[in-house]
C-alpha atoms as a PDB file:
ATOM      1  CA  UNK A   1      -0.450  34.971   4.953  1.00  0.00           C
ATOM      2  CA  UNK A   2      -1.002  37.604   7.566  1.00  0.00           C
ATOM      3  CA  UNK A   3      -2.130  41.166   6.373  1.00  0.00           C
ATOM      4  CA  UNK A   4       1.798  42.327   6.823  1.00  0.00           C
ATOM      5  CA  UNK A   5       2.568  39.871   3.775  1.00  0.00           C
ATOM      6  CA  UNK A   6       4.869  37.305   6.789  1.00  0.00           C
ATOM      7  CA  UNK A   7       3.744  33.634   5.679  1.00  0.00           C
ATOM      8  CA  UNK A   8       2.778  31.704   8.999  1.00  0.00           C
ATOM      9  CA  UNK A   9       1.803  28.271  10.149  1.00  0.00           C
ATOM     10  CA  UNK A  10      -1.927  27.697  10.064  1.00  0.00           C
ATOM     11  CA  UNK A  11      -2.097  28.635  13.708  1.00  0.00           C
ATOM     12  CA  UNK A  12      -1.069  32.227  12.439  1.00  0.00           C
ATOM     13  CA  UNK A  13       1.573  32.543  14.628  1.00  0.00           C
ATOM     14  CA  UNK A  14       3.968  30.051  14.025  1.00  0.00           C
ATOM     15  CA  UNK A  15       6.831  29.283  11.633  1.00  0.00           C
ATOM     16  CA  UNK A  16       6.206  26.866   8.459  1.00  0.00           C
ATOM     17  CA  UNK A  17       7.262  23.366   9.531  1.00  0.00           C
ATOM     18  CA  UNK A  18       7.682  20.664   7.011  1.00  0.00           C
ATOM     19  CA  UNK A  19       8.967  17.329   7.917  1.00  0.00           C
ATOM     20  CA  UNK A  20      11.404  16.421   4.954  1.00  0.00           C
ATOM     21  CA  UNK A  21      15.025  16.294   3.908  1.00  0.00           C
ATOM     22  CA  UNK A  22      16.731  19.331   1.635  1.00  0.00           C
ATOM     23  CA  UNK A  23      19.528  17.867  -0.147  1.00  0.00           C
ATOM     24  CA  UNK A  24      19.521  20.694  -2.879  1.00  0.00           C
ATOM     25  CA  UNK A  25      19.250  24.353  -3.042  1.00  0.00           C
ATOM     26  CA  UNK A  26      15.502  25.471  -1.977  1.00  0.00           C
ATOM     27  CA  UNK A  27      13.487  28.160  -3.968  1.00  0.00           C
ATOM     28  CA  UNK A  28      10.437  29.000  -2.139  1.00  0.00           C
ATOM     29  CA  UNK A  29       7.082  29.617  -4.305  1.00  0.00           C
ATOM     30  CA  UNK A  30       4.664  31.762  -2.963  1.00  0.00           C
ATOM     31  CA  UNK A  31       0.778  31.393  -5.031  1.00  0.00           C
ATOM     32  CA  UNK A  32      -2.117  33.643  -3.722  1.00  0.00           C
ATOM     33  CA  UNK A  33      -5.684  33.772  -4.675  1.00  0.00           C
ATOM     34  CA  UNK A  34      -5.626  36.419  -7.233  1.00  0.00           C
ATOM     35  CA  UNK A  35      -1.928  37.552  -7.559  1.00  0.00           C
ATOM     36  CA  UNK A  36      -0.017  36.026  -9.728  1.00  0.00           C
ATOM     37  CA  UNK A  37       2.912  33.292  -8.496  1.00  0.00           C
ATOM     38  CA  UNK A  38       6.540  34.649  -7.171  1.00  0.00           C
ATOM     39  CA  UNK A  39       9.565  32.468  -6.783  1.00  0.00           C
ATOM     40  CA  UNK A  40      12.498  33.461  -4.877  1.00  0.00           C
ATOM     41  CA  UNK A  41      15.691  34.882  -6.955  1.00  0.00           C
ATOM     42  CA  UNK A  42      18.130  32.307  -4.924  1.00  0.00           C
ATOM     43  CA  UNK A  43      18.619  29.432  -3.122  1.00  0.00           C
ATOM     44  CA  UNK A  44      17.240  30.136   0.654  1.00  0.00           C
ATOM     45  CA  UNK A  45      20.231  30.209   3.304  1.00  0.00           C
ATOM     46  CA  UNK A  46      19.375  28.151   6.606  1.00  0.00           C
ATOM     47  CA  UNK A  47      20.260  29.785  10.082  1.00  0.00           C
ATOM     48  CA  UNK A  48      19.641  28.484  12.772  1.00  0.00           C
ATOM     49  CA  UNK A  49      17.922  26.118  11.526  1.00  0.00           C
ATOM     50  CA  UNK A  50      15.079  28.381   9.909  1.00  0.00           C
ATOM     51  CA  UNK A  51      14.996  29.064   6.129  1.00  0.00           C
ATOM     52  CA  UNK A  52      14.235  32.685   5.894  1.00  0.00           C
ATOM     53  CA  UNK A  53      14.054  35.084   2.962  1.00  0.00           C
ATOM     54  CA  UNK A  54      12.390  38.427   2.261  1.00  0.00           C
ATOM     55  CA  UNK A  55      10.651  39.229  -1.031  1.00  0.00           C
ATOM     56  CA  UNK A  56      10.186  43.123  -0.117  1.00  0.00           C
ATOM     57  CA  UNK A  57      13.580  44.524  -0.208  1.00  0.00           C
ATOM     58  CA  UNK A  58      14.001  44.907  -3.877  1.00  0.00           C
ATOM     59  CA  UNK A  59      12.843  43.932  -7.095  1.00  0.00           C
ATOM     60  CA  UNK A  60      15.263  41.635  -7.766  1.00  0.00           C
ATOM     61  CA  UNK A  61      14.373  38.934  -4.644  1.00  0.00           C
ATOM     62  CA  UNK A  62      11.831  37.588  -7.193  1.00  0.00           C
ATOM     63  CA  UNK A  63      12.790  35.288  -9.809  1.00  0.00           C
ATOM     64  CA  UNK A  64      12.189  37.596 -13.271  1.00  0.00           C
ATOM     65  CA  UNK A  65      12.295  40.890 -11.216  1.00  0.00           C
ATOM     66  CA  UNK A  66       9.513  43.638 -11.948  1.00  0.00           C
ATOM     67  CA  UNK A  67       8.158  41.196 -14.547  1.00  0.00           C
ATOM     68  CA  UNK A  68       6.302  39.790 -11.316  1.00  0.00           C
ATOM     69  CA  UNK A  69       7.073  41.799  -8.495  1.00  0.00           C
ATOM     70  CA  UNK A  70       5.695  45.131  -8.088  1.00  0.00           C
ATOM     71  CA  UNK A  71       7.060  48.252  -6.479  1.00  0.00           C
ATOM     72  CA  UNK A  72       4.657  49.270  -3.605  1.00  0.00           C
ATOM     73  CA  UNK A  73       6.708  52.407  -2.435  1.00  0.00           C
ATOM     74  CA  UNK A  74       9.440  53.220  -0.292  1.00  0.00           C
ATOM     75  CA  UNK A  75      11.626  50.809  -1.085  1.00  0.00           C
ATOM     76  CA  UNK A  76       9.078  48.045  -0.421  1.00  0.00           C
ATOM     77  CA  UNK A  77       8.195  45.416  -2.823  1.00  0.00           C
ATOM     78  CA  UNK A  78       5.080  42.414  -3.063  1.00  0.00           C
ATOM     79  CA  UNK A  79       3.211  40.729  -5.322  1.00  0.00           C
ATOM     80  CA  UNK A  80       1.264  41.507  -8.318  1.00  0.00           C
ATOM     81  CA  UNK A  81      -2.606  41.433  -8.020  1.00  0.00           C
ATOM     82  CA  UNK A  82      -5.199  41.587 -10.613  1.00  0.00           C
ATOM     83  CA  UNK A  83      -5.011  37.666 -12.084  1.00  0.00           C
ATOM     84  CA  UNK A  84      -8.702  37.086 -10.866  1.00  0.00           C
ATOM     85  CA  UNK A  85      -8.893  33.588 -13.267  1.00  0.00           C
ATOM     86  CA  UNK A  86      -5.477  32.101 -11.575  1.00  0.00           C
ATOM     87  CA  UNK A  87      -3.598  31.749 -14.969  1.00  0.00           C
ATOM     88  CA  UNK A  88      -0.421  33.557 -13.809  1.00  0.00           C
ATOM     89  CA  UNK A  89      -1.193  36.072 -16.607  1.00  0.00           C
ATOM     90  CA  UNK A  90      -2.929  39.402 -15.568  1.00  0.00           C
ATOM     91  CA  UNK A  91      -5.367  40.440 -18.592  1.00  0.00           C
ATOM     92  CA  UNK A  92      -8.244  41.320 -20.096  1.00  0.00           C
ATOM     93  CA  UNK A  93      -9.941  37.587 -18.789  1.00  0.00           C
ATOM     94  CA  UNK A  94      -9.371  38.890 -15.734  1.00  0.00           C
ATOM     95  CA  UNK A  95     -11.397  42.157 -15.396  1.00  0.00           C
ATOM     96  CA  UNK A  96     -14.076  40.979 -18.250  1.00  0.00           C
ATOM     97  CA  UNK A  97     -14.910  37.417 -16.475  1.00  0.00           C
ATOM     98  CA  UNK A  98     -14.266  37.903 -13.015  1.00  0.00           C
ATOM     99  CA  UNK A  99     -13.890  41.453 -11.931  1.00  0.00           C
ATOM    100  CA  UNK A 100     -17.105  42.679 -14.104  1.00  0.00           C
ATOM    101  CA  UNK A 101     -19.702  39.483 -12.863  1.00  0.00           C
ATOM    102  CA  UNK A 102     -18.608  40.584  -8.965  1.00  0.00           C
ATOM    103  CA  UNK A 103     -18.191  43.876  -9.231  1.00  0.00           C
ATOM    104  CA  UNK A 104     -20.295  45.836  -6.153  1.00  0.00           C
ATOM    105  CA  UNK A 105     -20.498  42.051  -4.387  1.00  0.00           C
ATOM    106  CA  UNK A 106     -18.998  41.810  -0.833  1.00  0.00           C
ATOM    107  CA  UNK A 107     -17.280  38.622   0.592  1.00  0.00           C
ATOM    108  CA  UNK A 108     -13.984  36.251   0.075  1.00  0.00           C
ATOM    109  CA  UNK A 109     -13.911  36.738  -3.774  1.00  0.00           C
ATOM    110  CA  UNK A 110     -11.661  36.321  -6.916  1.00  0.00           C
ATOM    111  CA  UNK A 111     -12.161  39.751  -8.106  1.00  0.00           C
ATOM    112  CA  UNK A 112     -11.849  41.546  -4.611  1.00  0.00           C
ATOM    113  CA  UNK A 113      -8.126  42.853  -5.931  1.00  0.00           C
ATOM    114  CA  UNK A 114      -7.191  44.675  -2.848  1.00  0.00           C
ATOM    115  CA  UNK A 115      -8.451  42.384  -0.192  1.00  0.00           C
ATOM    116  CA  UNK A 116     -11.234  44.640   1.467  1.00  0.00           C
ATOM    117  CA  UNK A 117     -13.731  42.299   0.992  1.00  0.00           C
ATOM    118  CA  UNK A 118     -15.495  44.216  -1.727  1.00  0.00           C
ATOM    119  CA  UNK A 119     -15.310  44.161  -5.347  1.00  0.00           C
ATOM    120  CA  UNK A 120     -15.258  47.931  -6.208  1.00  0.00           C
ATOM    121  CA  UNK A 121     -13.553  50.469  -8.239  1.00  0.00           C
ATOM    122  CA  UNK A 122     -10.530  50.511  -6.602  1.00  0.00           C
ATOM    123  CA  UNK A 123      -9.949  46.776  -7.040  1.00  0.00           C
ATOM    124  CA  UNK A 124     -10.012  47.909 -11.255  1.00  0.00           C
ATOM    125  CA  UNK A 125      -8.139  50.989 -11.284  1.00  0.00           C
ATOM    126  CA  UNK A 126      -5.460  50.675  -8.635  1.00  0.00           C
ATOM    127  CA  UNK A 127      -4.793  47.328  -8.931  1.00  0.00           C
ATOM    128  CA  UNK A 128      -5.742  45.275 -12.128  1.00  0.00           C
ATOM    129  CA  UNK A 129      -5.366  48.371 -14.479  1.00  0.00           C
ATOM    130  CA  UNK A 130      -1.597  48.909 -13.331  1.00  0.00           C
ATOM    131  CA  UNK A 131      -0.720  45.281 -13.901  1.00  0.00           C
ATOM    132  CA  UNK A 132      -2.664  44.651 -16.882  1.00  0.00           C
ATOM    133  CA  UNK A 133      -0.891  43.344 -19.688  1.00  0.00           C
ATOM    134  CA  UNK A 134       1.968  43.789 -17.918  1.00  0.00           C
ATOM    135  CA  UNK A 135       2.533  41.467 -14.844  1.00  0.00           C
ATOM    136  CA  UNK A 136       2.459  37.817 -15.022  1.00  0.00           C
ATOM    137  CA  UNK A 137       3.896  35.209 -13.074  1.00  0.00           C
ATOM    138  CA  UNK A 138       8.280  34.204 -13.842  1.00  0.00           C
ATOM    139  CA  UNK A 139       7.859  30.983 -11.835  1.00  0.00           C
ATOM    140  CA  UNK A 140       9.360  28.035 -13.790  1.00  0.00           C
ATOM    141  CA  UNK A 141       6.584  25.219 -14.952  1.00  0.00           C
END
């Protein structure tokens, strides 16, 4: 995922490829490290021969609407963060057991909310505390 929230092949430039046959309607499921899951509202549409959707227009491009999706401003929409554990539930778990043991630790961590690479204040108050208890992942088990 590229910092402009556009999914990419692991070159980081090129389109997702996967070499199998869709014979139904395709969802697309989008996990990150410490947001919780999103699944797309409907069925992707092919053209020209790429399956393309956008999760940022509105609230209701993710399956369960705000319940997972959070309004960024200006019209523009992306995923919750805050679910440091990875249960699809932002809580208490997550600021007690993984926020609070890295908080003030630098590096490619759980708790590192906003993806700066530190674990910090701002991870806890602008991004856990406005999910908490109130975000967790819609997508289907």
């Amino acid at each position: 995922m590229l910092s402009n929230g556009n999914i990419v092949g692991v070159d980081g430039n090129s389109n997702l490829s996967f070499d199998v046959a869709i014979s139904n309607d395709l969802y697309v499921v989008v996990w990150h490290r410490n947001h919780i899951g999103i699944m797309s509202a409907t069925p992707l549409s092919l053209n020209d021969g790429v399956y393309d959707y956008d999760f940022t227009t509105a609230a209701s491009q993710v399956h369960g609407g705000l319940s997972g999706h959070v309004h960024l401003g200006a019209g523009v929409y992306g995923m919750a963060g805050g679910d440091g554990n990875a249960d699809g539930e932002i809580g208490t778990t997550d600021n007690d057991g993984v926020w609070k043991p890295e908080s003030g630790q630098t590096g490619y961590l759980m708790g590192d909310y906003s993806l700066d690479s530190e674990v910090n204040n701002n991870d806890k108050n602008d991004i856990w505390l406005p999910n908490n208890n109130v975000k967790s992942s819609q997508v289907p088990e």
